[in-house]
C-alpha atoms as a PDB file:
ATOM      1  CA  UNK A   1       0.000   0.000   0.000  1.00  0.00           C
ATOM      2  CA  UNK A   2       1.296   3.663  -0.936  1.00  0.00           C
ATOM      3  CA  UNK A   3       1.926   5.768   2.359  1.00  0.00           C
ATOM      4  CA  UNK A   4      -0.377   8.428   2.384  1.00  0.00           C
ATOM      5  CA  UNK A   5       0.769  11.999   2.588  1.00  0.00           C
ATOM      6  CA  UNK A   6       0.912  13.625   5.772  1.00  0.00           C
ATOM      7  CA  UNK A   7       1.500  16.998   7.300  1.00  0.00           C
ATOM      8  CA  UNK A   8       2.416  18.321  10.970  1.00  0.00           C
ATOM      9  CA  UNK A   9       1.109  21.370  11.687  1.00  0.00           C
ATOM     10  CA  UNK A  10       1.335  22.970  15.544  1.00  0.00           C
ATOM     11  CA  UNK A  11      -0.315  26.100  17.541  1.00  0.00           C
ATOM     12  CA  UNK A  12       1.498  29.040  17.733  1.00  0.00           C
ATOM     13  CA  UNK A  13      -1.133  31.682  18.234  1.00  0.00           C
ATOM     14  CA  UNK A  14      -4.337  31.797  20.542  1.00  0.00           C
ATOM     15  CA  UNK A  15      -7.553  31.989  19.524  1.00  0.00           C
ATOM     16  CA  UNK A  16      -8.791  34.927  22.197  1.00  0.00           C
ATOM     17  CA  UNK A  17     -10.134  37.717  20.557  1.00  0.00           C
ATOM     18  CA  UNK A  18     -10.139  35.721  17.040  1.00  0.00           C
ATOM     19  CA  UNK A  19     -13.695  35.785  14.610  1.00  0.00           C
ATOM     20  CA  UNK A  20     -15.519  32.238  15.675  1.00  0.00           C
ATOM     21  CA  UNK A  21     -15.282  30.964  12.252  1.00  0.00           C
ATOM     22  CA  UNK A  22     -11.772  31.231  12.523  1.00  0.00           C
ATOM     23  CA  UNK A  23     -11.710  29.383  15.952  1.00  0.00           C
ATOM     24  CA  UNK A  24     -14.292  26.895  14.650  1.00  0.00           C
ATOM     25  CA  UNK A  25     -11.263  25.843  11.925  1.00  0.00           C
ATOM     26  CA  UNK A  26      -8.481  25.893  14.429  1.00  0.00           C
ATOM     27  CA  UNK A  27     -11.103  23.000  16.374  1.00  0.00           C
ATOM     28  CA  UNK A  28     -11.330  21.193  12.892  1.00  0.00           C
ATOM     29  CA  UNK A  29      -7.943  20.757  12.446  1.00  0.00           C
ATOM     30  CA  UNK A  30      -8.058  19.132  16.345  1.00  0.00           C
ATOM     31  CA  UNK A  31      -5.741  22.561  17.266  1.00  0.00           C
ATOM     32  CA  UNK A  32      -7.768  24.095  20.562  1.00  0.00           C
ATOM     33  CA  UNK A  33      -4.360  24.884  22.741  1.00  0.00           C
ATOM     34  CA  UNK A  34      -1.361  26.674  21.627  1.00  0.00           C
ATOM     35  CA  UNK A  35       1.922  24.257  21.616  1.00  0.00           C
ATOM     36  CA  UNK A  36      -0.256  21.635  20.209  1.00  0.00           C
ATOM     37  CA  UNK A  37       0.829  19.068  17.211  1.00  0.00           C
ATOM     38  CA  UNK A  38      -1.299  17.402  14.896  1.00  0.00           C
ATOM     39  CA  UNK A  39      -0.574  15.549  12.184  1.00  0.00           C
ATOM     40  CA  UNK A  40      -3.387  15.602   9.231  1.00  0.00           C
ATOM     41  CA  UNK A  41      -3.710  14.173   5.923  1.00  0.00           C
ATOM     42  CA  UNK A  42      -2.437  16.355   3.239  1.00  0.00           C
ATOM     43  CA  UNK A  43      -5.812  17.260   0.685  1.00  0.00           C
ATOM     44  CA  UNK A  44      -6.306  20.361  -0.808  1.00  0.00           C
ATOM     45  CA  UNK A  45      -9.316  20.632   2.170  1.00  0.00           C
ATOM     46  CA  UNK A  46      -6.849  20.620   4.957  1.00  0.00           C
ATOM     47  CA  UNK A  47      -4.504  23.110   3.245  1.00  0.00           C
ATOM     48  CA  UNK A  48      -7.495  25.890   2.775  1.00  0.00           C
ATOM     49  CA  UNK A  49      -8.016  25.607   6.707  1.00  0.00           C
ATOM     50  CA  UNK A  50      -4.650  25.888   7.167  1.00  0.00           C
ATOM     51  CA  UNK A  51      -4.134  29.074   4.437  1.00  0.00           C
ATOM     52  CA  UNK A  52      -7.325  29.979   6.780  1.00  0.00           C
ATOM     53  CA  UNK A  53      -5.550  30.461   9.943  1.00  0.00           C
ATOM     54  CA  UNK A  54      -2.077  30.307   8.803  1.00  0.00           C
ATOM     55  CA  UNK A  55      -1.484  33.459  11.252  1.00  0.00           C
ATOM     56  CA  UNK A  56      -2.069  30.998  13.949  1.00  0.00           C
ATOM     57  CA  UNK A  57      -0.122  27.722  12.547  1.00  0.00           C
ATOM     58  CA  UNK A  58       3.008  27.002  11.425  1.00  0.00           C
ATOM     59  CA  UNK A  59       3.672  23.900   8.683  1.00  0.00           C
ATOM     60  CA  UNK A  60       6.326  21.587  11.582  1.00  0.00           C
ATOM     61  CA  UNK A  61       6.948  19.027   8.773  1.00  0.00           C
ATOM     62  CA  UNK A  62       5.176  17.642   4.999  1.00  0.00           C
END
């Protein structure tokens, strides 16, 4: 089976003070706390939340 691309992507910014749709996308990605890692298939989906907030996220690893 072909390994499916992934990509880390971790916290940096809080979400105090942020418009709730922007919050609502941090929780989609499974981000609610700065300092924390996910690591989320890589779809064009997951890159438009991540464009969405990028202010808030950094790319750790593709």
């Amino acid at each position: 089976m072909a390994k499916k691309n992934t990509i880390k992507v971790r916290q940096t910014g809080s979400p105090i003070r942020r418009p709730k749709d922007q919050r609502q996308t941090l929780v989609g990605l499974g981000l609610n706390k700065v300092g924390r890692v996910r690591e989320l298939e890589d779809t064009p989906s997951v890159r438009g939340m991540i464009a969405k907030v990028a202010h808030m996220v950094e790319i750790v690893e593709e």
